[in-house]
C-alpha atoms as a PDB file:
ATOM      1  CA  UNK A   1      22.887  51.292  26.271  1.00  0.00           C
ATOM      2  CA  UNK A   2      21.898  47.642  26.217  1.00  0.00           C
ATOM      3  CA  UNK A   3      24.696  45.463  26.491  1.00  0.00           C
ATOM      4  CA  UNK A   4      27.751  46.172  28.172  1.00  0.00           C
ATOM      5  CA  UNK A   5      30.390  47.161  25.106  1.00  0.00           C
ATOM      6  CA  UNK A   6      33.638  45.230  26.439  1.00  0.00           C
ATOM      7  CA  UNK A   7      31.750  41.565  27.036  1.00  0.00           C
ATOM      8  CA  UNK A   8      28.488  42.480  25.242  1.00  0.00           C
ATOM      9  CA  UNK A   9      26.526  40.992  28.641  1.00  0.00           C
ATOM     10  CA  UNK A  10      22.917  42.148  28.620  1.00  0.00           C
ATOM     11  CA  UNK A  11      22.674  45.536  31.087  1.00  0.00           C
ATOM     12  CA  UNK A  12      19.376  44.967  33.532  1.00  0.00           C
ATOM     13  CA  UNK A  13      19.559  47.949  34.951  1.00  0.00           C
ATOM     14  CA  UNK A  14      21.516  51.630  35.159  1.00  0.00           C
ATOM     15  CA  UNK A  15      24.198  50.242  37.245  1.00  0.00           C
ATOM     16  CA  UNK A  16      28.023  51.577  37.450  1.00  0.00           C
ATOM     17  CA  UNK A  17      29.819  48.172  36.652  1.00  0.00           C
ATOM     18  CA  UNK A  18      28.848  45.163  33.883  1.00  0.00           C
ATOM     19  CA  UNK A  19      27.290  41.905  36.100  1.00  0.00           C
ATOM     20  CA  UNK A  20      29.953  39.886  33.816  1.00  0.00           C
ATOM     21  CA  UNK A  21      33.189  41.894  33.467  1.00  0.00           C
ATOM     22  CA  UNK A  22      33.040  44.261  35.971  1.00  0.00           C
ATOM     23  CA  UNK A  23      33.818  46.973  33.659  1.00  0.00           C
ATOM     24  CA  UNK A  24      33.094  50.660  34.750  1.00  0.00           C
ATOM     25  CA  UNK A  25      30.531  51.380  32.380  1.00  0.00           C
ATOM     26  CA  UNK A  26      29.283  54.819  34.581  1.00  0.00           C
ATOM     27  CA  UNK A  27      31.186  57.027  32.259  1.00  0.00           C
ATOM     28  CA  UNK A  28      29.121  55.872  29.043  1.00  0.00           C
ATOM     29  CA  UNK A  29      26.045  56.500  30.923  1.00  0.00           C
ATOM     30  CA  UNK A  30      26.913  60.180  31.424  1.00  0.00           C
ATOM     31  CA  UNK A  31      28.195  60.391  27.537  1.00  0.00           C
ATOM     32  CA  UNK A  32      24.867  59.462  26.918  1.00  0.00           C
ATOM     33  CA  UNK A  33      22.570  61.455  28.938  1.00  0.00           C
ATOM     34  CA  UNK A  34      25.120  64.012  27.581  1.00  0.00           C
ATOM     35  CA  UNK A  35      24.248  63.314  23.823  1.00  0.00           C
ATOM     36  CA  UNK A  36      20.369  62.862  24.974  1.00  0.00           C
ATOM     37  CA  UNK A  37      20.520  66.790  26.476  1.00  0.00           C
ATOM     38  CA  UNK A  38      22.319  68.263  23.234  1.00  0.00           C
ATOM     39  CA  UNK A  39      19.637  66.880  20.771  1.00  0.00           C
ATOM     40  CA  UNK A  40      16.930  68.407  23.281  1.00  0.00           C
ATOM     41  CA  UNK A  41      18.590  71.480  22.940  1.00  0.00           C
ATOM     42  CA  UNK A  42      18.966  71.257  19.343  1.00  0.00           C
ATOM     43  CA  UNK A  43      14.993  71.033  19.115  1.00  0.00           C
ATOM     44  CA  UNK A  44      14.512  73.834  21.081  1.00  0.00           C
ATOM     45  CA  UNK A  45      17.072  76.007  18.818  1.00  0.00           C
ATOM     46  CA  UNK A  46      15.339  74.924  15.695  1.00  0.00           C
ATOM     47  CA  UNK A  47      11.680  75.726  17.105  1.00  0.00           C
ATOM     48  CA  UNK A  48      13.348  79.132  18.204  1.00  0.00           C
ATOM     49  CA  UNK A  49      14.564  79.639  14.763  1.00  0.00           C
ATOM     50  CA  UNK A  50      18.219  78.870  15.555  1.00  0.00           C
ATOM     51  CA  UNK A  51      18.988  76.813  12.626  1.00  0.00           C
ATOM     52  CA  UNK A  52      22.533  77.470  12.601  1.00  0.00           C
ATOM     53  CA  UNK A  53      22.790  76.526  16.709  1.00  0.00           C
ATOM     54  CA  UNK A  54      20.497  73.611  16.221  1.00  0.00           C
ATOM     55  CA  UNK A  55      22.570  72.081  13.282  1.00  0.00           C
ATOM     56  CA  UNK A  56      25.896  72.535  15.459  1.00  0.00           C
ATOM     57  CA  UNK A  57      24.164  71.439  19.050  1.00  0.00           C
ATOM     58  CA  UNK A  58      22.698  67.494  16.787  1.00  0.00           C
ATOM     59  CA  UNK A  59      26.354  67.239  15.439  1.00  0.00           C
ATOM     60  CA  UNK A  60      27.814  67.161  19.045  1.00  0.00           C
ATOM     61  CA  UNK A  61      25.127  64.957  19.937  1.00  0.00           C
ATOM     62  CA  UNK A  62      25.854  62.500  17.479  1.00  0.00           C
ATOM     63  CA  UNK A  63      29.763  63.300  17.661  1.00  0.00           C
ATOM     64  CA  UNK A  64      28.908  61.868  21.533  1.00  0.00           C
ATOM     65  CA  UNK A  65      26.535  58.653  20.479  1.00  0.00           C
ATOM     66  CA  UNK A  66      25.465  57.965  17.201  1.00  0.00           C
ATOM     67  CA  UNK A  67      22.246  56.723  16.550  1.00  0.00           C
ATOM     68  CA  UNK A  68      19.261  56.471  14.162  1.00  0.00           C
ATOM     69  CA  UNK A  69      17.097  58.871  15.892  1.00  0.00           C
ATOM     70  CA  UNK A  70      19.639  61.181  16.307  1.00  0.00           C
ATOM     71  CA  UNK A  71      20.597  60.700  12.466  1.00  0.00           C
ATOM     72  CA  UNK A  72      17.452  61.374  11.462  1.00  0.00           C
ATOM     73  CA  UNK A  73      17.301  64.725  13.229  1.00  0.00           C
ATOM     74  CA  UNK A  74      20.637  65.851  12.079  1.00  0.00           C
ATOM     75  CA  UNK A  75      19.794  65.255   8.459  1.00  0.00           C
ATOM     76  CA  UNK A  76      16.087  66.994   8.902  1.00  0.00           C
ATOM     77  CA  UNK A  77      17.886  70.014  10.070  1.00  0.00           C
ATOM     78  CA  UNK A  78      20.999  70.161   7.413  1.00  0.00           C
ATOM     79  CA  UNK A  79      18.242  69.929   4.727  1.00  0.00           C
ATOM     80  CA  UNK A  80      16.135  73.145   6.181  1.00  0.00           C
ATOM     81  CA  UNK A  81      19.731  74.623   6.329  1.00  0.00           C
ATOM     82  CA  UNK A  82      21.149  74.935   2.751  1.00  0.00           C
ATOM     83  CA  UNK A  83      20.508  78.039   1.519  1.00  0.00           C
ATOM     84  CA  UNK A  84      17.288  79.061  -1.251  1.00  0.00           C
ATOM     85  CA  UNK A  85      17.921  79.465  -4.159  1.00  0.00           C
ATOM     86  CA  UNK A  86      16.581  82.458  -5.936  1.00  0.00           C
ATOM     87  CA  UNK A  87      15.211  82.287  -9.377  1.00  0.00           C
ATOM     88  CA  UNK A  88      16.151  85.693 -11.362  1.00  0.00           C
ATOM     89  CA  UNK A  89      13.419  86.641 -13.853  1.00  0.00           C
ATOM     90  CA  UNK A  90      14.516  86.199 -17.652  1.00  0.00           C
END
């Protein structure tokens, strides 16, 4: 998180309250680390072959804090998730 989302102030540094508004921002930091470990874990379900698991563990993730990176993984795995189709010989 960069800016502080009730003043927008610029953050410095991983503190519990915004410089400017003295908001209690120590809550967002958990959502995120939160969000951070669920992705993690979503990788390491899709390189165990846990596509299913891994799908469900990046939606929580972004469900928690939504961002490009996390977008991008989310979509990589719902596209290795829809089913083959099988062509039947003629």
């Amino acid at each position: 998180m960069e800016r502080c989302p009730v003043c927008r102030a610029r953050l410095r540094e991983k503190s519990e309250l915004c410089r400017r508004c003295s908001s209690d921002i120590s809550l967002l930091y958990e959502i995120e680390e939160q969000a951070g470990n669920l992705m993690a874990a979503a990788v390491r379900a899709w390189a165990a072959g846990e596509l299913k698991t891994a799908v469900n563990l990046a939606r929580r993730s972004l469900d928690l804090k939504d961002d490009a990176e996390a977008r991008v993984m989310f979509r990589f795995l719902c596209k290795r998730l829809k089913p083959v189709t099988i062509q039947r010989d003629v």
